[in-house]
Protein backbone atom coordinates (compact mmCIF):
# COMPACT_ATOMS: atom_id res chain seq x y z
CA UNK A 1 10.01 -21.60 32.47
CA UNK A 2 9.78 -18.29 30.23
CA UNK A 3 6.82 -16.42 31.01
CA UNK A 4 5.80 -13.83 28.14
CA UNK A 5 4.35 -10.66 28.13
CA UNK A 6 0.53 -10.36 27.35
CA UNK A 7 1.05 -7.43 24.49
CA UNK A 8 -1.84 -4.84 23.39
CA UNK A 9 -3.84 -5.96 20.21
CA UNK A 10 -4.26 -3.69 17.77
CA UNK A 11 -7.76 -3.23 18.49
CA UNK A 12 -7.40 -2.60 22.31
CA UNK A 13 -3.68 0.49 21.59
CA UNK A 14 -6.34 1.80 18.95
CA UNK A 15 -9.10 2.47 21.55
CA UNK A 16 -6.00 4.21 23.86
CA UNK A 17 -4.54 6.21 20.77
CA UNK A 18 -8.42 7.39 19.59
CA UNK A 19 -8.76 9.20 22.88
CA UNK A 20 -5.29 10.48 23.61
CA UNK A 21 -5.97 11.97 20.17
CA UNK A 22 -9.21 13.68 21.00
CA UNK A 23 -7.47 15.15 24.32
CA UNK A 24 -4.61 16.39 22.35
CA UNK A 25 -6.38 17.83 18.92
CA UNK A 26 -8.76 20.18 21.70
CA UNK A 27 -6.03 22.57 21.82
CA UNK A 28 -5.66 23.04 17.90
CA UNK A 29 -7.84 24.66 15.12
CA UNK A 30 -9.46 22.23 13.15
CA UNK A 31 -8.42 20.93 9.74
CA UNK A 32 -9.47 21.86 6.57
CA UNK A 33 -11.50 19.25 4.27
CA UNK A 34 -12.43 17.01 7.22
CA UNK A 35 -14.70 14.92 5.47
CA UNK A 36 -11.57 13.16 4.37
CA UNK A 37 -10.03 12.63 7.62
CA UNK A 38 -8.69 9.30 7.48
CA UNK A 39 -6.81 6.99 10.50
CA UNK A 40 -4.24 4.65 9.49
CA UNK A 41 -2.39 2.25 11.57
CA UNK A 42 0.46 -0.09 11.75
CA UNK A 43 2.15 -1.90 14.36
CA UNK A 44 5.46 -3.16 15.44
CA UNK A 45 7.10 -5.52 17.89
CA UNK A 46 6.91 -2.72 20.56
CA UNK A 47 4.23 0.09 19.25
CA UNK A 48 1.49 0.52 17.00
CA UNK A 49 1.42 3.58 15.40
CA UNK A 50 -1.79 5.87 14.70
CA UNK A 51 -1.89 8.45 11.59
CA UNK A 52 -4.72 10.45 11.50
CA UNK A 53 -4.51 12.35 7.98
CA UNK A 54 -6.50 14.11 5.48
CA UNK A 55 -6.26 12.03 1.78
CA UNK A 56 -5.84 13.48 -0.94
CA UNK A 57 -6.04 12.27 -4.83
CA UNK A 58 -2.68 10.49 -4.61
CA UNK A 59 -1.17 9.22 -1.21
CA UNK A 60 1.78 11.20 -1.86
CA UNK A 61 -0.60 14.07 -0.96
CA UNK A 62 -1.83 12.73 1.86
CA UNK A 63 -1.44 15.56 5.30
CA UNK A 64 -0.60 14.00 8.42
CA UNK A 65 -2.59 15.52 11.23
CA UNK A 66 -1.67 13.68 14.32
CA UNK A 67 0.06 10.69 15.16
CA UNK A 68 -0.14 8.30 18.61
CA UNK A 69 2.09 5.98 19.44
CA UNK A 70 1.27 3.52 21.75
CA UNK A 71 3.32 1.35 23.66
CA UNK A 72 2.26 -2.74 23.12
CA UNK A 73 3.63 -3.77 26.87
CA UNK A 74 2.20 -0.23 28.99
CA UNK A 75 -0.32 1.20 27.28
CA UNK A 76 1.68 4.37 27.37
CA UNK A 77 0.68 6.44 24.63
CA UNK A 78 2.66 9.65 22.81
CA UNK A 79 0.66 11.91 20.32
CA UNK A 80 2.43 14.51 17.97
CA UNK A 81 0.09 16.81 16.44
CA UNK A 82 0.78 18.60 12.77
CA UNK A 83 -1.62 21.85 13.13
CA UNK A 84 -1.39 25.57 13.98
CA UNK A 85 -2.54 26.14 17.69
CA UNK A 86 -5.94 27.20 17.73
């Protein structure tokens, strides 16, 4: 009998990766233009992935802020933030 893994949804990594975020962004000055912060997500086999950037007319202009990565099996969560320290 295989018994499989009961992996994160989307919806439940995305609750994880919103507050790891928060935590992580206290220690940083604040973007610029924040009206157009934006969160973008994707997910994998293993992770989903969390971008938290600020658009801007074309996507190639987009500025990634922070990204979480969350793991689909733990819950374990990694966050790489793209600002100056505060």
């Amino acid at each position: 009998m295989v018994i499989k893994e009961k992996l994160l949804s989307l919806a439940e990594m995305e609750s994880i990766a919103k507050q790891a975020t928060f935590e992580a962004l206290k220690s940083f000055k604040p973007p610029r233009n924040r009206e157009n912060l934006t969160l973008g997500s994707g997910i994998t086999d293993e992770e989903g992935i969390f971008e938290l950037y600020l658009a801007g007319e074309m996507p190639k202009d987009a500025e990634v802020v922070s990204r979480a990565t969350v793991n689909r099996l733990t819950g374990a969560v990694k966050v790489d933030v793209f600002l100056p320290p505060a």
